[in-house]
C-alpha atoms as a PDB file:
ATOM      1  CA  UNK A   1       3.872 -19.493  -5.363  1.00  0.00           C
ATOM      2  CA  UNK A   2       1.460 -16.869  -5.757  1.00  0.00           C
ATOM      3  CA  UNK A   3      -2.643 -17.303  -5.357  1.00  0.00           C
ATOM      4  CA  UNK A   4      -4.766 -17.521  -8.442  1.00  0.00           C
ATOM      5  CA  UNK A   5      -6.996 -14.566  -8.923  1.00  0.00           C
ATOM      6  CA  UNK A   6      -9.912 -15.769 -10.547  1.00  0.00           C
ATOM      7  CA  UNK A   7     -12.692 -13.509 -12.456  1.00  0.00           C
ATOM      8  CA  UNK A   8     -16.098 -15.074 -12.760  1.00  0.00           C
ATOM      9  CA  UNK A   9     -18.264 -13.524 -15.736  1.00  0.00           C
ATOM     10  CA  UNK A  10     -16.536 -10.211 -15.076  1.00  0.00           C
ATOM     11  CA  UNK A  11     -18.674  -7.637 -17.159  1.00  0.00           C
ATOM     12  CA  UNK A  12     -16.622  -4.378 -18.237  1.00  0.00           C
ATOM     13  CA  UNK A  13     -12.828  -4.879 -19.345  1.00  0.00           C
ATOM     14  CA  UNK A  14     -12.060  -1.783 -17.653  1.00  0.00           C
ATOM     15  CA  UNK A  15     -12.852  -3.288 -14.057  1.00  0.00           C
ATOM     16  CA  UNK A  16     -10.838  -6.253 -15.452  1.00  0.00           C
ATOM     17  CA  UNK A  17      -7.887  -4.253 -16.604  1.00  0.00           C
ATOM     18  CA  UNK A  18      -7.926  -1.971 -13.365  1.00  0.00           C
ATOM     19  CA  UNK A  19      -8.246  -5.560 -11.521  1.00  0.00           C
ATOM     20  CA  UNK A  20      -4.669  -6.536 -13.144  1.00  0.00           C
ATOM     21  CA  UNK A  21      -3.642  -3.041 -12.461  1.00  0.00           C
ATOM     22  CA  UNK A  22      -4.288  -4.218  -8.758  1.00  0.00           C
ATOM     23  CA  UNK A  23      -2.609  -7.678  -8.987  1.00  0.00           C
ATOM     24  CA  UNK A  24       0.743  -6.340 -10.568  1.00  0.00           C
ATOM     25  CA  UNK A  25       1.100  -3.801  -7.648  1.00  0.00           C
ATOM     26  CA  UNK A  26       1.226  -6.605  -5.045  1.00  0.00           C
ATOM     27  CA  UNK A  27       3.261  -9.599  -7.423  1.00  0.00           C
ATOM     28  CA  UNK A  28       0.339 -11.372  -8.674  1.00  0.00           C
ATOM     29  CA  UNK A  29       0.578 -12.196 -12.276  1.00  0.00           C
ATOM     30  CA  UNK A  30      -2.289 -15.553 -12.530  1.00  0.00           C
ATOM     31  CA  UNK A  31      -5.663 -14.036 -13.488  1.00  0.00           C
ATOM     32  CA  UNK A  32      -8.242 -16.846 -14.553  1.00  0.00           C
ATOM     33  CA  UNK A  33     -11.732 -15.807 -16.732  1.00  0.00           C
ATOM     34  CA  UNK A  34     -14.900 -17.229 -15.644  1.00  0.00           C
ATOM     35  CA  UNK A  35     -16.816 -16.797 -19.127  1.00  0.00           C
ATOM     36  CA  UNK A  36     -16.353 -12.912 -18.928  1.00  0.00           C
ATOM     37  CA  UNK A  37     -19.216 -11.052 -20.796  1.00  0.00           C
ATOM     38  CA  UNK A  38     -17.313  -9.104 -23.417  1.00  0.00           C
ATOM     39  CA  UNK A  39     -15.433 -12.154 -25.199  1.00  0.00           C
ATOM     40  CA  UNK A  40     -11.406 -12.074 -24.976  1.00  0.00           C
ATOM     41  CA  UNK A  41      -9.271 -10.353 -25.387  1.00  0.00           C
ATOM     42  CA  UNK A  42     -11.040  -7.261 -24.735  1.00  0.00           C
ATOM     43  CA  UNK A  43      -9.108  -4.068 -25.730  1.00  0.00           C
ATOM     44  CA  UNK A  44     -10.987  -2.055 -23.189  1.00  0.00           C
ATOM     45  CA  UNK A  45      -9.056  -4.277 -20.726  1.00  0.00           C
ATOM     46  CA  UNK A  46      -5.525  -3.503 -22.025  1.00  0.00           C
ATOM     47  CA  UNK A  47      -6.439   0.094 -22.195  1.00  0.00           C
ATOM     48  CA  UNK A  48      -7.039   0.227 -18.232  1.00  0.00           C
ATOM     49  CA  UNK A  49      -4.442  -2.118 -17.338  1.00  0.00           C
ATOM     50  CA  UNK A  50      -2.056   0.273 -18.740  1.00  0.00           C
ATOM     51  CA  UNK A  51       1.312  -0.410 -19.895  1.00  0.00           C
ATOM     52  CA  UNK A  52       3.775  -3.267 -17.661  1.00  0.00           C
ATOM     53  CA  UNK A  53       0.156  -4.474 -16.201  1.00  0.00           C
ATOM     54  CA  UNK A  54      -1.055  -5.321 -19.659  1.00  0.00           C
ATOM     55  CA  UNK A  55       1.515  -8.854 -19.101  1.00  0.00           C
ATOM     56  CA  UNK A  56      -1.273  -9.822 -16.988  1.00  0.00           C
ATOM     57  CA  UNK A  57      -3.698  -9.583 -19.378  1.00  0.00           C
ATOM     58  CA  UNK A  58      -1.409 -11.630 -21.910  1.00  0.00           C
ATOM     59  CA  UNK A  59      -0.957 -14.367 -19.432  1.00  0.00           C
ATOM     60  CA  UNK A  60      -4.839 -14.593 -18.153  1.00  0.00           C
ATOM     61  CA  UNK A  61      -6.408 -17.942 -18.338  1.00  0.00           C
ATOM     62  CA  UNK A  62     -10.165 -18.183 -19.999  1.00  0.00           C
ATOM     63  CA  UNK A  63     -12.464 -20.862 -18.772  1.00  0.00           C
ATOM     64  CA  UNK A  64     -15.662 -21.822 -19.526  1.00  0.00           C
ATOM     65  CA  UNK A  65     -16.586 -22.520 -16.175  1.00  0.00           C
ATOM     66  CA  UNK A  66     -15.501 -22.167 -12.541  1.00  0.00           C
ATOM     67  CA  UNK A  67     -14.876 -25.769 -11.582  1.00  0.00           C
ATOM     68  CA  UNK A  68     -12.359 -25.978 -14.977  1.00  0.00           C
ATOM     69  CA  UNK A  69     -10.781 -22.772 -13.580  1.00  0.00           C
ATOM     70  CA  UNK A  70     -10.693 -24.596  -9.940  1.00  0.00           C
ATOM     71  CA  UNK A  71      -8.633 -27.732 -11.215  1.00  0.00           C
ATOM     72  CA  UNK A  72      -5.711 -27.503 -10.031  1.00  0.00           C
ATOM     73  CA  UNK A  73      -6.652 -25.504  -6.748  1.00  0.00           C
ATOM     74  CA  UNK A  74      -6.217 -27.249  -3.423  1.00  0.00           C
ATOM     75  CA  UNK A  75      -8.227 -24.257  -1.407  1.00  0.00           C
ATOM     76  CA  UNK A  76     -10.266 -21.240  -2.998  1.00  0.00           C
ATOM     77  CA  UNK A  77     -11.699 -18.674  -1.216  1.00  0.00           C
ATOM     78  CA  UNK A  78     -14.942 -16.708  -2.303  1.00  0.00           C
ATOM     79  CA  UNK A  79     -15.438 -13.280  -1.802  1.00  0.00           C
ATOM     80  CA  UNK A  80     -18.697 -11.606  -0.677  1.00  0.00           C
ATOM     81  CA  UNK A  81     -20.517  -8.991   1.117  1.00  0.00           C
ATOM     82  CA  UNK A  82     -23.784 -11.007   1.515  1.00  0.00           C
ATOM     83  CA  UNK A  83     -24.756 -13.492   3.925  1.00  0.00           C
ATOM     84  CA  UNK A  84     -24.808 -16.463   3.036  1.00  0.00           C
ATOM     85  CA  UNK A  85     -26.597 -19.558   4.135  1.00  0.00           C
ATOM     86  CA  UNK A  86     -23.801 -21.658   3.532  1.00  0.00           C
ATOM     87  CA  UNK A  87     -21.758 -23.196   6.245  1.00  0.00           C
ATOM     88  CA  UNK A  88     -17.757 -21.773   5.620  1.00  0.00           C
ATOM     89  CA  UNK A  89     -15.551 -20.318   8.022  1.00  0.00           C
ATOM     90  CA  UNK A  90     -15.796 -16.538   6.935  1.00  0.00           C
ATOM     91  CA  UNK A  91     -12.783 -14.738   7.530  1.00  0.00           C
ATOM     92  CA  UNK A  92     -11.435 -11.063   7.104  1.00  0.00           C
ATOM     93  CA  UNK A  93      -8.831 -10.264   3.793  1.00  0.00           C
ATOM     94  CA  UNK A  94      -5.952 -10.256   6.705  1.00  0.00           C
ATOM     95  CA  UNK A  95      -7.008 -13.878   8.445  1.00  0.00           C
ATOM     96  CA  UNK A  96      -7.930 -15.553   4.580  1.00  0.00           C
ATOM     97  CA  UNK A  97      -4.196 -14.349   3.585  1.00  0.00           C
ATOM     98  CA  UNK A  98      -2.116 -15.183   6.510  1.00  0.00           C
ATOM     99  CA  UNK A  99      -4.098 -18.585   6.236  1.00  0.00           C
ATOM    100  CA  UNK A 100      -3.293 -18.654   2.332  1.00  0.00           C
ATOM    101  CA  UNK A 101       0.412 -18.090   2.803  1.00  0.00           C
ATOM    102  CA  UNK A 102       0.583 -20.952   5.624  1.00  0.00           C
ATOM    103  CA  UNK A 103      -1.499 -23.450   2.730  1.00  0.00           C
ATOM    104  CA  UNK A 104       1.441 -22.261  -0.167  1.00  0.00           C
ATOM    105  CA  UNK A 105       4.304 -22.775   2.070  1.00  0.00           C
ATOM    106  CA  UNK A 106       2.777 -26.371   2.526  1.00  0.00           C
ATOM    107  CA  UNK A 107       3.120 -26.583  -0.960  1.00  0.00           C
ATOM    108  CA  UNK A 108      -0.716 -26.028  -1.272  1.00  0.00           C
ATOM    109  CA  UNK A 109      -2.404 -24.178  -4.518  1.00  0.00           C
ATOM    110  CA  UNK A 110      -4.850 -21.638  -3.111  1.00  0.00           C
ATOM    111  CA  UNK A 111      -7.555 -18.998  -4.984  1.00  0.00           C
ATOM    112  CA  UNK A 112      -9.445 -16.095  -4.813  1.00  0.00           C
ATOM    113  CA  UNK A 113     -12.530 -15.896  -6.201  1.00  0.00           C
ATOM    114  CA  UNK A 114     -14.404 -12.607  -7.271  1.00  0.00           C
ATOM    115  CA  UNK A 115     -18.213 -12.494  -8.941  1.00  0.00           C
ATOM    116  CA  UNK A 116     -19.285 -10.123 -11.580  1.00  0.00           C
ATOM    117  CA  UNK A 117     -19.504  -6.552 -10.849  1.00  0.00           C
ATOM    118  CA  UNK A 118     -23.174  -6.205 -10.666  1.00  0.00           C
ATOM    119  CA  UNK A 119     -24.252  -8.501  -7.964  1.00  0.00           C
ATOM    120  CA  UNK A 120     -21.338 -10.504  -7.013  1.00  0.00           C
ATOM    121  CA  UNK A 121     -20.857 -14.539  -6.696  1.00  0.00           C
ATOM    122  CA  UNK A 122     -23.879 -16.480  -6.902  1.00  0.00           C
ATOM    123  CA  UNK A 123     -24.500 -19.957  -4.390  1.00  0.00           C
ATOM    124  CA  UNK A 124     -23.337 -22.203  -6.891  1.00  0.00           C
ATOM    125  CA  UNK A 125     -19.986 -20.066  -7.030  1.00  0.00           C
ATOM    126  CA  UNK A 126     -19.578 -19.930  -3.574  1.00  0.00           C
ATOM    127  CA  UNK A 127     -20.465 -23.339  -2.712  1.00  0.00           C
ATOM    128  CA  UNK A 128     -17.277 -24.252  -4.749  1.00  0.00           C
ATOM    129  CA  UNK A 129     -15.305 -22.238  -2.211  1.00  0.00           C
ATOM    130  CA  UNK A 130     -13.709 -23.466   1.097  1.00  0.00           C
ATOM    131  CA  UNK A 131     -14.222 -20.240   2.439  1.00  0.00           C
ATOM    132  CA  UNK A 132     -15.191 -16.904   2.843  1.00  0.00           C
ATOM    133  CA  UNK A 133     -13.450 -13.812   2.713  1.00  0.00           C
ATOM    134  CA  UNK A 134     -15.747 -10.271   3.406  1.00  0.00           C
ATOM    135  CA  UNK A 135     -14.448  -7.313   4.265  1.00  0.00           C
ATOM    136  CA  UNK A 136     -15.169  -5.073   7.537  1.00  0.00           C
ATOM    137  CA  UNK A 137     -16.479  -2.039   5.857  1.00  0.00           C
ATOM    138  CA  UNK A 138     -19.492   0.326   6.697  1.00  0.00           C
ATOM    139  CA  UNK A 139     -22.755  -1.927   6.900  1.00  0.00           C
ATOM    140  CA  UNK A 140     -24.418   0.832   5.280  1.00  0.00           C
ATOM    141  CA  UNK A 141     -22.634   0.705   2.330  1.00  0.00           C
ATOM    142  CA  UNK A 142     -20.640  -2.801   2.136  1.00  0.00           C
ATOM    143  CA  UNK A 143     -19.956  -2.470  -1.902  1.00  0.00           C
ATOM    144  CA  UNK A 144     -16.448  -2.777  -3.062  1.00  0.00           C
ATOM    145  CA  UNK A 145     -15.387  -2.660  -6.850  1.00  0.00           C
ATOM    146  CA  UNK A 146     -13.896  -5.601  -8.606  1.00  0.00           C
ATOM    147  CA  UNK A 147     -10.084  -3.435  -8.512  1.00  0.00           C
ATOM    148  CA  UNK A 148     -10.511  -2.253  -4.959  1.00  0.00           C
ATOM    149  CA  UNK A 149     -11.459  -5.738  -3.966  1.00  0.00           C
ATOM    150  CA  UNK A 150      -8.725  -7.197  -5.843  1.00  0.00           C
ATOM    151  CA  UNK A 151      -5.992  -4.566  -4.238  1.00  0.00           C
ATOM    152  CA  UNK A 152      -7.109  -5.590  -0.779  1.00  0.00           C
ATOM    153  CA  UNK A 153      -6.562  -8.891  -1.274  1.00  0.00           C
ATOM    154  CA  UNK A 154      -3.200  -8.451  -3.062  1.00  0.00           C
ATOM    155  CA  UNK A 155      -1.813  -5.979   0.009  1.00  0.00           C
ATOM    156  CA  UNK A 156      -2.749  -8.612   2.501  1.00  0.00           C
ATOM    157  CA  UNK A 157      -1.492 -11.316   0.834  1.00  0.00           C
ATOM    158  CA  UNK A 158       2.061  -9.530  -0.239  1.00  0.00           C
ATOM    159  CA  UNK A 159       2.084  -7.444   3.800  1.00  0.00           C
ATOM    160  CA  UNK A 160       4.393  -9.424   5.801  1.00  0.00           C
ATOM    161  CA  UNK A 161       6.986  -8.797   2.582  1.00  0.00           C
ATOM    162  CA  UNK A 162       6.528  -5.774   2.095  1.00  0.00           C
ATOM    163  CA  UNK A 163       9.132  -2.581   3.237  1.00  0.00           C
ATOM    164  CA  UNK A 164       8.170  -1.275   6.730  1.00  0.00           C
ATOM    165  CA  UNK A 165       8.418   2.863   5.192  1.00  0.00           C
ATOM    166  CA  UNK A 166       8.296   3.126   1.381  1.00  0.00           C
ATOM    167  CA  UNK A 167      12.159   2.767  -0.353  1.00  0.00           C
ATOM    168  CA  UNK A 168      13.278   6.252  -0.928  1.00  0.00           C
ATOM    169  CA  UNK A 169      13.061   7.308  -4.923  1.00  0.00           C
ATOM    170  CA  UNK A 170      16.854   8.073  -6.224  1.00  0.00           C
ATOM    171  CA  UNK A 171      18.853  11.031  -4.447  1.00  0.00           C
ATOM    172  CA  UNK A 172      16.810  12.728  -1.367  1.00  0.00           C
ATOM    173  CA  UNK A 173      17.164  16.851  -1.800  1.00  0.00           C
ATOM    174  CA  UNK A 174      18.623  18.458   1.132  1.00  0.00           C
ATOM    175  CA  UNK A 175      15.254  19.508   1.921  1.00  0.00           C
ATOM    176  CA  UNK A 176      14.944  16.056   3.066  1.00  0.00           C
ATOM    177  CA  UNK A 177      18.242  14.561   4.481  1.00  0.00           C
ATOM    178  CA  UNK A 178      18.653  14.957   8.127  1.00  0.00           C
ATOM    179  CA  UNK A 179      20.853  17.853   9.346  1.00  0.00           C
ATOM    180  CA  UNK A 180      24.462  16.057  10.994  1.00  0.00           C
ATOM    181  CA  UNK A 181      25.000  16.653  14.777  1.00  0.00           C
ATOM    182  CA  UNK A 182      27.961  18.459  13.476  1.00  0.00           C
ATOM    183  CA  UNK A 183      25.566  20.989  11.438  1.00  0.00           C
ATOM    184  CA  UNK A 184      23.673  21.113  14.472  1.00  0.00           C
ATOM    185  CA  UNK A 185      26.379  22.246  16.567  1.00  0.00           C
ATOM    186  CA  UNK A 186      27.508  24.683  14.593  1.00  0.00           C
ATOM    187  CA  UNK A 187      23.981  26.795  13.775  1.00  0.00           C
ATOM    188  CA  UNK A 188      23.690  26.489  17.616  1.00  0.00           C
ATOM    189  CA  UNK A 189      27.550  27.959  18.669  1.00  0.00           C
ATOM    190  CA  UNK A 190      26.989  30.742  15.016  1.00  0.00           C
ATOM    191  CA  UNK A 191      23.665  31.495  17.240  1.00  0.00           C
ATOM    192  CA  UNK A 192      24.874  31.528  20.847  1.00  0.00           C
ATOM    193  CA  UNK A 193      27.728  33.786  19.746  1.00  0.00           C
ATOM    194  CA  UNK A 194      25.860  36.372  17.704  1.00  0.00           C
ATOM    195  CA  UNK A 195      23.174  36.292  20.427  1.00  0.00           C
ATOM    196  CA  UNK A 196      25.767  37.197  22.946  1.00  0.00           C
ATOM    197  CA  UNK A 197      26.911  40.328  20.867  1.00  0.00           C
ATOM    198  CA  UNK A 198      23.592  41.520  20.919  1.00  0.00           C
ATOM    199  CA  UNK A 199      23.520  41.179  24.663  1.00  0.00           C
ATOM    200  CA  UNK A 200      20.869  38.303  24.709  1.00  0.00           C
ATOM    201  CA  UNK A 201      22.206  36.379  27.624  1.00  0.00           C
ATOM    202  CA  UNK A 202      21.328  38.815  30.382  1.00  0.00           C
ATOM    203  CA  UNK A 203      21.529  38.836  33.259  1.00  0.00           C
ATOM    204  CA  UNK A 204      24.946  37.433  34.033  1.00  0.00           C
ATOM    205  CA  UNK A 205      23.997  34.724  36.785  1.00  0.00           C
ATOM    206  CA  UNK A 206      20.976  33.495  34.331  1.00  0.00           C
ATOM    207  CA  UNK A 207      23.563  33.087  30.988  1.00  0.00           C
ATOM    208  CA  UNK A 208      24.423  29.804  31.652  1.00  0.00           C
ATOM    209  CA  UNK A 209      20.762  28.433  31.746  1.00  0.00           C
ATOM    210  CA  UNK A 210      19.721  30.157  29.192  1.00  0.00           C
ATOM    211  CA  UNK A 211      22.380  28.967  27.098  1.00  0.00           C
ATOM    212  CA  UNK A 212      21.722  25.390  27.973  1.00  0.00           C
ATOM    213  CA  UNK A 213      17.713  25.874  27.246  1.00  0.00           C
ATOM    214  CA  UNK A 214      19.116  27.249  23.610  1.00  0.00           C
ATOM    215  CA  UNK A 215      21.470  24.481  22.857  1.00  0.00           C
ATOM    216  CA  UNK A 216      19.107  21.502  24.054  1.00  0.00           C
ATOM    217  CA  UNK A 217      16.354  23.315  22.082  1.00  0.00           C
ATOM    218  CA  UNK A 218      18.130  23.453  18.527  1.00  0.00           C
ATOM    219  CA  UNK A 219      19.276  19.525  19.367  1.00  0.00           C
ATOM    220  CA  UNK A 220      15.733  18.596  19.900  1.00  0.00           C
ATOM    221  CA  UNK A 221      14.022  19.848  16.758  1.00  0.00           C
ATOM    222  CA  UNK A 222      14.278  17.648  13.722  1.00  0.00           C
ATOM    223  CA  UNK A 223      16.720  19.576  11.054  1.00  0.00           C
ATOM    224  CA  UNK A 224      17.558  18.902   7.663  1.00  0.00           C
ATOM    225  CA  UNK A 225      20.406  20.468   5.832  1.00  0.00           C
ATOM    226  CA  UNK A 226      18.051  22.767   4.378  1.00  0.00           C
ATOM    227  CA  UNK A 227      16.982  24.175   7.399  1.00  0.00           C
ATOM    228  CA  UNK A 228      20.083  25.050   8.876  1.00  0.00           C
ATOM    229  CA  UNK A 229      21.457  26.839   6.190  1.00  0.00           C
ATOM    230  CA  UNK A 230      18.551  28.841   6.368  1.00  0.00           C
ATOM    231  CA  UNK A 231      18.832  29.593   9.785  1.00  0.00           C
ATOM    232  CA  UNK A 232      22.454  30.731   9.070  1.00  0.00           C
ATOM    233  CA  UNK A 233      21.277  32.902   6.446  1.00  0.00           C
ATOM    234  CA  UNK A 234      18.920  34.543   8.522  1.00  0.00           C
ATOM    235  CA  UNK A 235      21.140  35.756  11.414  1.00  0.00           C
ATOM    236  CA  UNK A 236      23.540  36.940   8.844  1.00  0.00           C
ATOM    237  CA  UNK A 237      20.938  39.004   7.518  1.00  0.00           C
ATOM    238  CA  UNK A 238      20.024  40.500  10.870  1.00  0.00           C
ATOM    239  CA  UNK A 239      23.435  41.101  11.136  1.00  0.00           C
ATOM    240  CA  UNK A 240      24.096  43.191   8.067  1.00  0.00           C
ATOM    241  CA  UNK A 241      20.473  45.109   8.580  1.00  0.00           C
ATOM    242  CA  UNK A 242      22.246  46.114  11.861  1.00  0.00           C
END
């Protein structure tokens, strides 16, 4: 089960539609509305949230109030770049998520909770909150928007299942596919050979070295396909200028 993301009194349906923009690209599909400024549904919302992240939007929860939006949540989570004088463990995007995931698998319902784009949670929001979550950014300028705030929270919560290198899109062009040891060996004997005609390997006693210093340098630099045909291409060239 996923974490509620929960919006109090957001104030622009674009930061609201860019904020289930966010969700969507790491799973997240339960947005809860604290009372948001604008009314709902908001077609500035929909606009921004553009196209399969609009479902988001047609799911999202309104609520009156935060505690009504809290019901059913076991363990919330505030987010804020202020101190507060509060006592709550505060804890970085990366510790609040790992500690979410442990609460789900439990069979725990956890939330994050985001204030209004203008100056953030308020006390009586936070104090509703187990915890805190604040980011390590530059103390000079600690601000986050309500998406990028959202997206941080959605990568760390979705990291551990997430692909190690991102999946490859459809067919790779040769430009990208890894030249064979076979290719390999081959551009290296096509050069060796045509470098002998020309009398390269000279003199006799150092051929052998120099040979080897060739071979283990074509076998040591990262080829694709692409690359070998155009090494072929060049030496016949040379060749026919000759």
């Amino acid at each position: 089960m996923e974490p509620a993301i929960i919006l109090v009194r957001p104030q622009m349906g674009e930061n609201i539609g860019a904020a289930a923009r966010a969700m969507l690209n790491f799973g997240l599909t339960d947005m809860r509305l604290v009372a948001p400024r604008d009314g709902w549904p908001n077609p500035k919302a929909v606009a921004m949230a553009s196209g399969a992240a609009g479902r988001v939007l047609d799911q999202a929860r309104v609520f009156p109030t935060l505690a009504e939006a809290m019901a059913d949540i076991d363990y919330a989570y505030a987010t804020t770049a202020r101190g507060r004088e509060l006592t709550k463990p505060v804890l970085t995007p990366a510790t609040a998520m790992s500690d979410a995931r442990t609460r789900q698998s439990e069979g725990g319902r956890v939330a994050v909770i985001f204030g209004p784009e203008r100056a953030g949670l308020e006390n009586d929001d936070v104090a509703r909150a187990n915890a805190i979550i604040t980011v390590p950014v530059n103390p000079d300028f600690p601000s986050l928007n309500l998406a990028q705030a959202v997206l941080l929270t959605g990568y760390e919560w979705s990291r551990e299942s997430l692909p190690a290198q991102p999946a490859p899109q459809g067919r790779r062009p040769d430009g990208e596919v890894p030249a064979t040891r076979i290719e390999i060996e081959k551009l290296a004997d096509h050069w060796e050979e045509r470098l002998g005609e020309a009398g390269f390997f000279f003199p006799a006693e150092k051929a052998p070295a120099m040979k080897l210093t060739l071979r283990n340098l074509w076998s040591r630099m990262p080829l694709t396909r692409a690359d070998t045909r155009i090494f072929h291409g060049m030496l016949r060239q040379l060749i026919r200028r000759d």
